[in-house]
C-alpha atoms as a PDB file:
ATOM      1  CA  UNK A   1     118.413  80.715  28.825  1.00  0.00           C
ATOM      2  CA  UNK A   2     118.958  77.292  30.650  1.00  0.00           C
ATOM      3  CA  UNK A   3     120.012  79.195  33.923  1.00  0.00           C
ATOM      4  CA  UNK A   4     116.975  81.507  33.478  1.00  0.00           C
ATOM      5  CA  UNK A   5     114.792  78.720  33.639  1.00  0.00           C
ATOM      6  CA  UNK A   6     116.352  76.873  36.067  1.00  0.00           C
ATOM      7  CA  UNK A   7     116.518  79.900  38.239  1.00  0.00           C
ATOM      8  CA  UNK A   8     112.933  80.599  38.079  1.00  0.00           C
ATOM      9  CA  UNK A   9     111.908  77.319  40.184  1.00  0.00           C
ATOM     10  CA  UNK A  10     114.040  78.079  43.099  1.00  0.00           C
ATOM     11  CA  UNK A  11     112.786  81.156  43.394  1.00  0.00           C
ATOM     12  CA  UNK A  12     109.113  80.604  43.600  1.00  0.00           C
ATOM     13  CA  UNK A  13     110.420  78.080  46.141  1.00  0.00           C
ATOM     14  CA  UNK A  14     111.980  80.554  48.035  1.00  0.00           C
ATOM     15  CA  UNK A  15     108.818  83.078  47.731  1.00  0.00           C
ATOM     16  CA  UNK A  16     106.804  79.401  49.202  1.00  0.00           C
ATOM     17  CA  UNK A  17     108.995  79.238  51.820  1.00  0.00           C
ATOM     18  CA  UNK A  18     109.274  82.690  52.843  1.00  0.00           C
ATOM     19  CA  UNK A  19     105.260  83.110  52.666  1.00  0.00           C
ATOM     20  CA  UNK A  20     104.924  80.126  54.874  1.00  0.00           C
ATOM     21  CA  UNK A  21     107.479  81.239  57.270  1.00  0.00           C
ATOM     22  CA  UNK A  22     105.465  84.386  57.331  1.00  0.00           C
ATOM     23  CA  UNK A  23     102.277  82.502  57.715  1.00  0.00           C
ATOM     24  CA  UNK A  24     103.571  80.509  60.785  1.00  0.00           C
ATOM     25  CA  UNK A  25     104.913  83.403  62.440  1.00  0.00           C
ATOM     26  CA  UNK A  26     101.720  84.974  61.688  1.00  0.00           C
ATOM     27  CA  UNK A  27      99.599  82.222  63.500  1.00  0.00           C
ATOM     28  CA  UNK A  28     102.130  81.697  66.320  1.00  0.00           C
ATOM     29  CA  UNK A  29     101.242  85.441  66.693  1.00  0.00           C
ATOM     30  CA  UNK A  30      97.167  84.553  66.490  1.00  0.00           C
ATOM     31  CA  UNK A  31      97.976  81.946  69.244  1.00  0.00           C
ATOM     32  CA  UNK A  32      99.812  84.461  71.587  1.00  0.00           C
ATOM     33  CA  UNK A  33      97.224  87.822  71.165  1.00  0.00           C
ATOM     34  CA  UNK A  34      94.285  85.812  73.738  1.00  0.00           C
ATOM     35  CA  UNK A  35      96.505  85.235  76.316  1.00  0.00           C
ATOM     36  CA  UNK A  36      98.410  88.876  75.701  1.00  0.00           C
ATOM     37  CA  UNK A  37      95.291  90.432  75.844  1.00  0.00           C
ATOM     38  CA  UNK A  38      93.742  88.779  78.731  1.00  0.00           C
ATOM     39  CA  UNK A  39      97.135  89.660  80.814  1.00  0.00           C
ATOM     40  CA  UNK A  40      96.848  93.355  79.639  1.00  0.00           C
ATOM     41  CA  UNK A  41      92.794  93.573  80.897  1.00  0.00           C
ATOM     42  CA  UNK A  42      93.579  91.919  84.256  1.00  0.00           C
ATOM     43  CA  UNK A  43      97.449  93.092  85.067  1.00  0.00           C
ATOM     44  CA  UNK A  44      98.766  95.922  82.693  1.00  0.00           C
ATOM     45  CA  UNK A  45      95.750  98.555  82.784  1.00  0.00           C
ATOM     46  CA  UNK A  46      95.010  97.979  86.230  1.00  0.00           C
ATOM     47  CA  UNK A  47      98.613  98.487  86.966  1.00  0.00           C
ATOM     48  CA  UNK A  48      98.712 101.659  84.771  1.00  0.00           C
ATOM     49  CA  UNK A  49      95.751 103.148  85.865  1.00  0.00           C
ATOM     50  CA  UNK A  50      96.580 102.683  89.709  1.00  0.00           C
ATOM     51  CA  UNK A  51     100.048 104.676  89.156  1.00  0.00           C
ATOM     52  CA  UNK A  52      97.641 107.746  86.894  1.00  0.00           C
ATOM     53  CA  UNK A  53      95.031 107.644  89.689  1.00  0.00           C
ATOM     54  CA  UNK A  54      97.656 108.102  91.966  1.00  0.00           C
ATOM     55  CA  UNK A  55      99.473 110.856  90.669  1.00  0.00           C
ATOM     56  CA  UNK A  56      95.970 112.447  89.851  1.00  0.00           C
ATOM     57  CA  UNK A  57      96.471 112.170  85.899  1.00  0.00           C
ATOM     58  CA  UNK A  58      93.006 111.157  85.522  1.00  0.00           C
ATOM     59  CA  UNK A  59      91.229 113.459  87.040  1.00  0.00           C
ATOM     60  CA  UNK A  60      93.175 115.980  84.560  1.00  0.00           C
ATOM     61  CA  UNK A  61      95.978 117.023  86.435  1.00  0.00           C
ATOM     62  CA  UNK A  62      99.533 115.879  88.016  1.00  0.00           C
ATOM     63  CA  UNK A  63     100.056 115.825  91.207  1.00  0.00           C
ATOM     64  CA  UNK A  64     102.706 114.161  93.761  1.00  0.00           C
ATOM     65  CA  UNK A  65     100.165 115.725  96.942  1.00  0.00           C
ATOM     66  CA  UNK A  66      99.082 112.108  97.292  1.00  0.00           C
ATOM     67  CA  UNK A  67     101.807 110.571  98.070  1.00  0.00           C
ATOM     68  CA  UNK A  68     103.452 113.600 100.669  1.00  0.00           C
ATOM     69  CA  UNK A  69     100.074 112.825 102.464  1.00  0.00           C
ATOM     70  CA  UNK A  70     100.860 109.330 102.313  1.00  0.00           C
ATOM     71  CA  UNK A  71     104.341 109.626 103.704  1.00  0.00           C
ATOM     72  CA  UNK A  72     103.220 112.839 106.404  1.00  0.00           C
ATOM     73  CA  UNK A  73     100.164 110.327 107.642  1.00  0.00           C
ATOM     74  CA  UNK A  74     100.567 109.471 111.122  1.00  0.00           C
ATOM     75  CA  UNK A  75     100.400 105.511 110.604  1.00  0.00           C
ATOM     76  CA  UNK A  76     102.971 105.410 107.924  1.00  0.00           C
ATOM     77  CA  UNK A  77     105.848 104.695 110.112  1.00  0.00           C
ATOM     78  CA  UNK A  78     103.788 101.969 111.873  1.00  0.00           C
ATOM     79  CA  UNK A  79     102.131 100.895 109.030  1.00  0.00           C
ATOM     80  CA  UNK A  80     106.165 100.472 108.117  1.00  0.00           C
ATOM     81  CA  UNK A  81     107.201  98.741 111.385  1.00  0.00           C
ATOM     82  CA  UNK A  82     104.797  96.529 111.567  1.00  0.00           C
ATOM     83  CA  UNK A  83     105.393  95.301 107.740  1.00  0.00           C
ATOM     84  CA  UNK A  84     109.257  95.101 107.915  1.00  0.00           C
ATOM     85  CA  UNK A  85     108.383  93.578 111.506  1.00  0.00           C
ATOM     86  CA  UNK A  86     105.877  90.877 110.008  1.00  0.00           C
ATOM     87  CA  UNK A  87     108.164  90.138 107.043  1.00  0.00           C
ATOM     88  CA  UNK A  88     111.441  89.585 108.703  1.00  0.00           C
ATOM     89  CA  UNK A  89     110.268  88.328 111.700  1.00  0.00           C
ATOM     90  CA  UNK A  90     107.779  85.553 109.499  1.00  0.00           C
ATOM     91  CA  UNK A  91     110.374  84.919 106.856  1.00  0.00           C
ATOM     92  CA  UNK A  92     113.006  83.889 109.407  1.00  0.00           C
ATOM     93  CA  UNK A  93     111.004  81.673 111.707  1.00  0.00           C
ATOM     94  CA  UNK A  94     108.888  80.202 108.741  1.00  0.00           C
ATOM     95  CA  UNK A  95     112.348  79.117 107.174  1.00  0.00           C
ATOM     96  CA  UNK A  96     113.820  78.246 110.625  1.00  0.00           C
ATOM     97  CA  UNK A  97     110.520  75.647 111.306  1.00  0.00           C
ATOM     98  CA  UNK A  98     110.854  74.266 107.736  1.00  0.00           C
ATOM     99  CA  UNK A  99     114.483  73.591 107.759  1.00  0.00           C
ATOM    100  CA  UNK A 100     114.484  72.019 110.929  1.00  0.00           C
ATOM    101  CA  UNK A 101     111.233  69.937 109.833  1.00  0.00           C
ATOM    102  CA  UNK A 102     112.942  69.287 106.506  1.00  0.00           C
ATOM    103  CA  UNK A 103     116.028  67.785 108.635  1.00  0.00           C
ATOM    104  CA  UNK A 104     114.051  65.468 110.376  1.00  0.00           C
ATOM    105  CA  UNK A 105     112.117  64.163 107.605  1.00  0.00           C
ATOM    106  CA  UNK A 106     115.135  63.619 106.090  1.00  0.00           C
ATOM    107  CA  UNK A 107     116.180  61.110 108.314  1.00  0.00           C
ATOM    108  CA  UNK A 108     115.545  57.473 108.592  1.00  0.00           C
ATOM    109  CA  UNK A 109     112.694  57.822 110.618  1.00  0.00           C
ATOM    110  CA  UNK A 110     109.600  55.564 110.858  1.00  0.00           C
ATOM    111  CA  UNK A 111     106.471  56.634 108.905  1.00  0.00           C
ATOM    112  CA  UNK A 112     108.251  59.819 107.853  1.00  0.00           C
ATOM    113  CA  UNK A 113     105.784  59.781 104.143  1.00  0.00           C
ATOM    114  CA  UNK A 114     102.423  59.906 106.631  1.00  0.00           C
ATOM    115  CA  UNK A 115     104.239  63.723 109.096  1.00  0.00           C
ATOM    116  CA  UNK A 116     104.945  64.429 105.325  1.00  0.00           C
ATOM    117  CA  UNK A 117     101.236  64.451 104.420  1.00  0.00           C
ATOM    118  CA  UNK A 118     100.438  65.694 107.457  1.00  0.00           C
ATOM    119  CA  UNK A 119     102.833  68.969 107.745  1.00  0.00           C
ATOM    120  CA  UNK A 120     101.311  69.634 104.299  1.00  0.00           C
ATOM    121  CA  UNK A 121      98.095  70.899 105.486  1.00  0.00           C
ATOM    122  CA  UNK A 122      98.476  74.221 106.855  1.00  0.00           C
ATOM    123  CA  UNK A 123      99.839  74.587 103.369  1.00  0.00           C
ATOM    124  CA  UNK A 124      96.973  73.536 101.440  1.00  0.00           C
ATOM    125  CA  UNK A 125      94.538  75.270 104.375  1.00  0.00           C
ATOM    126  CA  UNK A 126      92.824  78.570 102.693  1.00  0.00           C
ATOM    127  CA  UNK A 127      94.349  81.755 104.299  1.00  0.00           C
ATOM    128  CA  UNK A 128      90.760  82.982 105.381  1.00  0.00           C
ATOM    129  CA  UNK A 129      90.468  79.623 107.677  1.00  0.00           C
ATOM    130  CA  UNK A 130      93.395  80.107 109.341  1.00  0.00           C
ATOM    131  CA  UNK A 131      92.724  83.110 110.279  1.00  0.00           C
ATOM    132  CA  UNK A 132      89.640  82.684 111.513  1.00  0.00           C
ATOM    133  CA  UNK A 133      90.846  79.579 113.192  1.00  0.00           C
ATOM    134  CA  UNK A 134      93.284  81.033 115.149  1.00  0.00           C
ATOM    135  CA  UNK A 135      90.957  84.138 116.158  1.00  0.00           C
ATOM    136  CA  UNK A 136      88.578  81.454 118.005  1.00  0.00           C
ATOM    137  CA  UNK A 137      92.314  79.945 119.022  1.00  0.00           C
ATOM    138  CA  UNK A 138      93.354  82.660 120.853  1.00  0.00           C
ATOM    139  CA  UNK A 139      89.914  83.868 122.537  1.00  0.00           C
ATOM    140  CA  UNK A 140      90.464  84.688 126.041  1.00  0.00           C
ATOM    141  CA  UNK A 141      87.087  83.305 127.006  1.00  0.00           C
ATOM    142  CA  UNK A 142      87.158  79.876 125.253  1.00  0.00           C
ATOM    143  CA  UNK A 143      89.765  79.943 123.295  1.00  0.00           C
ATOM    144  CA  UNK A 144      92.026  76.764 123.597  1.00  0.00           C
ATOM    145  CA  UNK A 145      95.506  77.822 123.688  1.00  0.00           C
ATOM    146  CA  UNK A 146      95.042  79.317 126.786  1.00  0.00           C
ATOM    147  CA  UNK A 147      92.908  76.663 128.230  1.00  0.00           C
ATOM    148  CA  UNK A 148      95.643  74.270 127.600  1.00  0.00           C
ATOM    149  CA  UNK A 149      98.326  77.022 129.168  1.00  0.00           C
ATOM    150  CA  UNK A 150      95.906  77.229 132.173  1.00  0.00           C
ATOM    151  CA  UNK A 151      95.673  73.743 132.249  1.00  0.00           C
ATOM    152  CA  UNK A 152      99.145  73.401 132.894  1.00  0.00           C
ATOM    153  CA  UNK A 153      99.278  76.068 135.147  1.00  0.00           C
ATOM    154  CA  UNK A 154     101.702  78.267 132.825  1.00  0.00           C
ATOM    155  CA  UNK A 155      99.348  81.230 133.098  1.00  0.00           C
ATOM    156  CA  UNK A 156      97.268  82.312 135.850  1.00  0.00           C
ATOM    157  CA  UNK A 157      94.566  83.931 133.797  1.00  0.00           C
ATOM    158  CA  UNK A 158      94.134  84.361 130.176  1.00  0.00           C
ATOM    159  CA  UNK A 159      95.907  86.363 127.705  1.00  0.00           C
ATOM    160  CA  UNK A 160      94.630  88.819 125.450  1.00  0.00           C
ATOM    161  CA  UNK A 161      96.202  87.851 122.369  1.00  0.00           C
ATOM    162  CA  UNK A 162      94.570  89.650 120.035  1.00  0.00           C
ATOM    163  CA  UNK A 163      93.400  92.383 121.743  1.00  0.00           C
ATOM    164  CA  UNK A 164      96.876  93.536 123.318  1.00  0.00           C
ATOM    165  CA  UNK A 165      98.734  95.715 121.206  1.00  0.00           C
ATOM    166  CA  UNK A 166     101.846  94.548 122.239  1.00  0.00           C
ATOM    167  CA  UNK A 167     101.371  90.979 121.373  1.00  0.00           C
ATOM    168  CA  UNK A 168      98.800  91.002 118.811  1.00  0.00           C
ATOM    169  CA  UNK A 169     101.283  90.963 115.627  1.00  0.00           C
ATOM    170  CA  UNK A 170     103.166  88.268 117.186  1.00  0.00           C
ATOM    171  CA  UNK A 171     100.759  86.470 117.860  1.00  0.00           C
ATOM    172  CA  UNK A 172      99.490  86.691 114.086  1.00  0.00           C
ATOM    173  CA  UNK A 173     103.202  85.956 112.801  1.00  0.00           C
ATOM    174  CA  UNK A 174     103.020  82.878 114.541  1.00  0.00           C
ATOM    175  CA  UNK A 175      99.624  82.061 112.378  1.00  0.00           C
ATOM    176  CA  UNK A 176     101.391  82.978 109.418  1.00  0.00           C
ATOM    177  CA  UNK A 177     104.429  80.996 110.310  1.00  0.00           C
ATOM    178  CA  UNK A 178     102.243  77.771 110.705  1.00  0.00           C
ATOM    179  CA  UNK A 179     100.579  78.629 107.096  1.00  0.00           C
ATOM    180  CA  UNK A 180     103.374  78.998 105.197  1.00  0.00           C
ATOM    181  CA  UNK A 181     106.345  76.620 106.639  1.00  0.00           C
ATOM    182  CA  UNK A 182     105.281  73.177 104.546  1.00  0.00           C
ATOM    183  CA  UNK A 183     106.500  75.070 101.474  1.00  0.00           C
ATOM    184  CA  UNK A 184     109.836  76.254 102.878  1.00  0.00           C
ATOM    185  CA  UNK A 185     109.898  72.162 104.238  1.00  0.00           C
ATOM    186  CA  UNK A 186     109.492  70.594 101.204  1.00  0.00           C
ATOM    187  CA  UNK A 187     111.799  72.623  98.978  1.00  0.00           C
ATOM    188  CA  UNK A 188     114.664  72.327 102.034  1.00  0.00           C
ATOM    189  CA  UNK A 189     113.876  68.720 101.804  1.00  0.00           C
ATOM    190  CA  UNK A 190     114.381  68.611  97.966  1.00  0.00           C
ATOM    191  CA  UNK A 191     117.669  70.238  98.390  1.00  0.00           C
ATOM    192  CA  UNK A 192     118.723  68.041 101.421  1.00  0.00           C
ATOM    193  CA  UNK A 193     118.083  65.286  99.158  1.00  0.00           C
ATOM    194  CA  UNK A 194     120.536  66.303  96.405  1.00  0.00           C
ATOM    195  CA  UNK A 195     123.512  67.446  98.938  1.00  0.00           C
ATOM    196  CA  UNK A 196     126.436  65.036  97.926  1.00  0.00           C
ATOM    197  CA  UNK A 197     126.598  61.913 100.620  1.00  0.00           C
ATOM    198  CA  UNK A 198     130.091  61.193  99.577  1.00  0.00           C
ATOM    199  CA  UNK A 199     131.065  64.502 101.186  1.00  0.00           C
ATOM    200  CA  UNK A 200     129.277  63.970 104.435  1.00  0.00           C
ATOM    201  CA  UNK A 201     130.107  60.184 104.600  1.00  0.00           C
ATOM    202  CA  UNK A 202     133.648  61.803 104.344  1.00  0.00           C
ATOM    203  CA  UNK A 203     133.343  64.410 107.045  1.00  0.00           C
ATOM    204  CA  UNK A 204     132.031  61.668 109.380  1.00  0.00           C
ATOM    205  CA  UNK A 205     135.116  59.596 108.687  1.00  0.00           C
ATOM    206  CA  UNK A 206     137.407  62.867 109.655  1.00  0.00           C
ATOM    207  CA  UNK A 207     135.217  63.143 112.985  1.00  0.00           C
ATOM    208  CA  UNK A 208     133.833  66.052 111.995  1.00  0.00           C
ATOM    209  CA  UNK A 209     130.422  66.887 114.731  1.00  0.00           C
ATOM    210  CA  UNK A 210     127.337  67.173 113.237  1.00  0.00           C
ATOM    211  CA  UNK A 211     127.101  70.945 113.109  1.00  0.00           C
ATOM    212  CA  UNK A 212     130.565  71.315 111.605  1.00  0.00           C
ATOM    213  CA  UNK A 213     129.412  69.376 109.048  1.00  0.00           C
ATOM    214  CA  UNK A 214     125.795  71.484 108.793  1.00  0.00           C
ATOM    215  CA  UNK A 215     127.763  74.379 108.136  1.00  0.00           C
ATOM    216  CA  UNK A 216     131.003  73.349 105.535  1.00  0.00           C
ATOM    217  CA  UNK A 217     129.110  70.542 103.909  1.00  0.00           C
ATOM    218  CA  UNK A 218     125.298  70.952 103.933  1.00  0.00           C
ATOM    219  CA  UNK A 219     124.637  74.775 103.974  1.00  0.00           C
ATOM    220  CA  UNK A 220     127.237  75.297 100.981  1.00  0.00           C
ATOM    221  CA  UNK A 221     125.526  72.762  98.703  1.00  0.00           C
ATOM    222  CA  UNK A 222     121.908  73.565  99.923  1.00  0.00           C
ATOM    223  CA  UNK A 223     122.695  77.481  99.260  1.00  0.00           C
ATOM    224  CA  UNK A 224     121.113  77.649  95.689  1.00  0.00           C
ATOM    225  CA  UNK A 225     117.710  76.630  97.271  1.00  0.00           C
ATOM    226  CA  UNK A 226     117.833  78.240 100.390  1.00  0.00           C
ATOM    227  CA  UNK A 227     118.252  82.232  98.510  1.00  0.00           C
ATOM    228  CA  UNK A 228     115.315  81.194  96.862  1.00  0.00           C
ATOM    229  CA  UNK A 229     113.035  80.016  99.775  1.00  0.00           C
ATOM    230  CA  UNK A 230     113.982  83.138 101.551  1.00  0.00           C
ATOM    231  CA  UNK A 231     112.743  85.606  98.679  1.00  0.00           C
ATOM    232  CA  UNK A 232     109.447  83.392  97.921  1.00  0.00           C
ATOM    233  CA  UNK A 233     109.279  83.690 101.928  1.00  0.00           C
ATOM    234  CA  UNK A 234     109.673  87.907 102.006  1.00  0.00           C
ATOM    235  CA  UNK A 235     107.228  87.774  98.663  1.00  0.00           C
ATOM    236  CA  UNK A 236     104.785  86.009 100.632  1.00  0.00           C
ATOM    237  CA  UNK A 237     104.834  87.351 103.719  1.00  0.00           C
ATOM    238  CA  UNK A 238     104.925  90.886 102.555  1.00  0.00           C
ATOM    239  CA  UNK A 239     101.566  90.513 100.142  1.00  0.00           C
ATOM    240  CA  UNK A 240     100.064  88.439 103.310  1.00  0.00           C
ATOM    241  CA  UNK A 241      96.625  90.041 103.325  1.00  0.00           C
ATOM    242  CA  UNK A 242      93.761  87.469 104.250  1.00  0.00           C
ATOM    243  CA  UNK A 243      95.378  86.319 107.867  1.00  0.00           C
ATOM    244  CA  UNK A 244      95.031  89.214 109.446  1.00  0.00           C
ATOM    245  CA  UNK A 245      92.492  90.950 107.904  1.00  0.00           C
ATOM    246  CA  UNK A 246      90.138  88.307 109.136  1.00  0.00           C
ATOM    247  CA  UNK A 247      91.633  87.651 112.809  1.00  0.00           C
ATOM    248  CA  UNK A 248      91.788  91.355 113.612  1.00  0.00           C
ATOM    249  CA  UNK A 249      91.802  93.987 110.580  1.00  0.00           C
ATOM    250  CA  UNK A 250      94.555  95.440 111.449  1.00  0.00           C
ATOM    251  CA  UNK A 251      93.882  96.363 115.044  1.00  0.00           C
ATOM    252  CA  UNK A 252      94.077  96.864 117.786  1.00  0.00           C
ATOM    253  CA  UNK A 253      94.740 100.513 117.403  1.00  0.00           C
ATOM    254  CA  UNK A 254      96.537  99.893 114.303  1.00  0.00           C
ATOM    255  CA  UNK A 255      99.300  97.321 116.024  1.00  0.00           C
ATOM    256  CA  UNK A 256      98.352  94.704 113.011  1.00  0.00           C
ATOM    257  CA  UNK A 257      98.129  96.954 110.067  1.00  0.00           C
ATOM    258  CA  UNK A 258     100.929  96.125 107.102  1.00  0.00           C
ATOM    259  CA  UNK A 259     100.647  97.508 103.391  1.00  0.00           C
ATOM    260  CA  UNK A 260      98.199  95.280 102.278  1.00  0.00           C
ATOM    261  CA  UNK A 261      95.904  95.496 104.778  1.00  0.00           C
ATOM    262  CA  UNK A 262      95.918  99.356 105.138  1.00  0.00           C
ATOM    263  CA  UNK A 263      95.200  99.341 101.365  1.00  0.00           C
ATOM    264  CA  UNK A 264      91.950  97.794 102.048  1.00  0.00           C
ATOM    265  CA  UNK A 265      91.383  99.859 104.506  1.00  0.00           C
ATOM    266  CA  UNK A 266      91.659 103.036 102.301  1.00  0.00           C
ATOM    267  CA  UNK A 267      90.402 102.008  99.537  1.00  0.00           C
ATOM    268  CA  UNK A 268      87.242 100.324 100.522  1.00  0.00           C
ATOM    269  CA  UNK A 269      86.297 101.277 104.106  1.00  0.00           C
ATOM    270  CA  UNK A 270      87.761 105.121 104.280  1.00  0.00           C
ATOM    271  CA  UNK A 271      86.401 105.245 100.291  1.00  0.00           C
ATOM    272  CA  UNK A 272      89.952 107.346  99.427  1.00  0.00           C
ATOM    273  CA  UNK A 273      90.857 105.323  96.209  1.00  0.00           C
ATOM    274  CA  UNK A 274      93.851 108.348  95.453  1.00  0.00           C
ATOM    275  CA  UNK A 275      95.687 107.201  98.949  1.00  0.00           C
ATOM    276  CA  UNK A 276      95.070 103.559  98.194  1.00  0.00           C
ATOM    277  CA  UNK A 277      96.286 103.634  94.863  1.00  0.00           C
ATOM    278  CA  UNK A 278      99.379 106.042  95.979  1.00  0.00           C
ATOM    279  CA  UNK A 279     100.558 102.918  98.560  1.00  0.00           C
ATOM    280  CA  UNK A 280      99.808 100.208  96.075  1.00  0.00           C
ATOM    281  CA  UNK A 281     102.344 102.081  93.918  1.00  0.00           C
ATOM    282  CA  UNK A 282     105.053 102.290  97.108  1.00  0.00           C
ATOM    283  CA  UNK A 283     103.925  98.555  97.556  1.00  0.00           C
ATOM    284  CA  UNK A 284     104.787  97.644  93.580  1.00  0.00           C
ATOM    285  CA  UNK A 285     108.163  99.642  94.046  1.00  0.00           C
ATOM    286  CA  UNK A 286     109.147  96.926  97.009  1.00  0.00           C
ATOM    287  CA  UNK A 287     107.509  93.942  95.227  1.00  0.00           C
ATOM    288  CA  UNK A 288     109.768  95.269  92.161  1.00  0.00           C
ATOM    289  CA  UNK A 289     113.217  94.904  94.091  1.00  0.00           C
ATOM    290  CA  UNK A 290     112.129  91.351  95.886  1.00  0.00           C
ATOM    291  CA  UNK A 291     111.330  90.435  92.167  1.00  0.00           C
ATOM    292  CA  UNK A 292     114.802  91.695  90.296  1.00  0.00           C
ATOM    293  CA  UNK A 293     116.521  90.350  93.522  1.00  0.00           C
ATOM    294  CA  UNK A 294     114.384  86.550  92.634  1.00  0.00           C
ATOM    295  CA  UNK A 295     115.184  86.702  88.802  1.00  0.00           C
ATOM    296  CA  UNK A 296     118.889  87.220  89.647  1.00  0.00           C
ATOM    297  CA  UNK A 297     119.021  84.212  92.232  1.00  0.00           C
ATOM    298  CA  UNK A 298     117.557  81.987  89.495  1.00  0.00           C
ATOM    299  CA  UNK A 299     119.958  83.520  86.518  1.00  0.00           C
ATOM    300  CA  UNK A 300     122.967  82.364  88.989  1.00  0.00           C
ATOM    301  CA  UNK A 301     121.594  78.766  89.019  1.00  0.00           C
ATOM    302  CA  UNK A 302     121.738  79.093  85.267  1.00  0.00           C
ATOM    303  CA  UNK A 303     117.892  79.118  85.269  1.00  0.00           C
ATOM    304  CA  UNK A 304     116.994  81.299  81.571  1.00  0.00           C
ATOM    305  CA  UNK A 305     114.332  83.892  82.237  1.00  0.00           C
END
């Protein structure tokens, strides 16, 4: 009878416990549903309703016709070039400007914290400004990089920059290049900053030259950081919409026009929202293998996802 009793106690405890476990999990849930459902409004159903209206499920049928006259369209393979051209091409110098920047600041060199603050800008500089900065920079009439290059008698007449197809999307890459190389600086620099000194002191004991020791001491130990700049940099550069759509909107004659640009352009010039959609869908496809390919760089620096 004792136990009976005695029993009875713990197990209205337990019922307690268990019904405020419940009631925690309950309100931890309460917190979460806001934020879940404000992510589902602006991400999920836009996301899902781009790949139906693209595969013409909500107009009642299915249909793949949308995307063969995506891929049959004759600017898809330039539309293509000039992406993988504007990625690669962007990623690699953007990375090559910010290491070497990166290097330098981390030297011992006077008044380093002010070219610090100062390389920042372009960084913190809205993408519409600088591409409507470097439109009025590369004017033929009055723009002044070619004033200064006339000045100095490198050119004999001004250059087209913007309106010559051959030149136009390299002249835009540099643009994008002086945007987005303060971020590849500064996390280069954070990553200089941790390589070992005991290791280079050592190398400079064994006479090892300074690029000897760049490429068995620093690169090894900076290699972590540097796989992730370079798939932040392809990420960037490939959704890079607002720097040239406002220099040249894709022109001339279709020499600027990437994915995200040519999106725009379907969608809300040409009015064909079934073609948009079916190349935002090719676009999320990429974006999906940059993304596994950045989850799996930070899961090998032990980063939990």
């Amino acid at each position: 009878m004792s136990e009976t009793n005695a029993s009875r106690p713990i197990s209205r405890v337990n019922r307690i416990k268990e019904r405020l476990r419940d009631l925690g999990m309950n309100a931890g849930l309460g917190f979460i549903l806001p934020t879940f459902l404000l992510i589902a409004g602006l991400l999920l159903y836009p996301m899902v309703n781009t790949v139906l209206l693209s595969l013409g499920i909500t107009d009642g049928g299915f249909t793949l016709s949308y995307y063969e006259e995506l891929f049959t369209a004759n600017w898809f393979l330039q539309v293509v070039q000039n992406s993988a051209v504007w990625v690669i091409l962007g990623a690699f110098l953007q990375i090559i400007v910010g290491f070497a920047l990166a290097l330098l600041l981390n030297t011992r060199l006077p008044g380093k914290k002010y070219l610090r603050g100062l390389f920042l800008l372009p960084w913190i500089t809205p993408a519409v400004v600088v591409g409507l900065v470097f439109n009025w920079m590369y004017n033929p009439q009055f723009g002044i990089i070619n004033h200064l290059l006339m000045q100095v008698g490198l050119i004999g007449s001004p250059i087209q920059w913007l309106s010559n197809p051959d030149i136009a999307l390299f002249s835009l890459i540099i643009a994008g290049v002086w945007k987005r190389f303060p971020f590849v600086m500064i996390m280069l620099l954070a990553g200089l900053q941790d390589v070992d000194d005991q290791l280079t002191n050592a190398a400079i004991i064994d006479g090892a030259p300074y690029f000897a020791r760049m490429r068995h001491v620093t690169l090894p130990q900076l290699m972590p950081v540097l796989k992730i700049v370079v798939l932040l940099s392809v990420i960037w550069c490939f959704n890079q919409f607002a720097i040239i759509y406002t220099a040249t909107g894709g022109g001339p004659i279709n020499s600027t026009m990437i994915f995200s640009v040519m999106v725009y352009e379907l969608g809300f010039q040409q009015f064909n929202a079934n073609l948009a959609t079916a190349l935002s869908v090719v676009m999320l496809g990429v974006m999906a293998l940059f993304m596994i390919a950045y989850m799996r760089a930070l899961r090998s620096q032990g980063v939990e996802l």
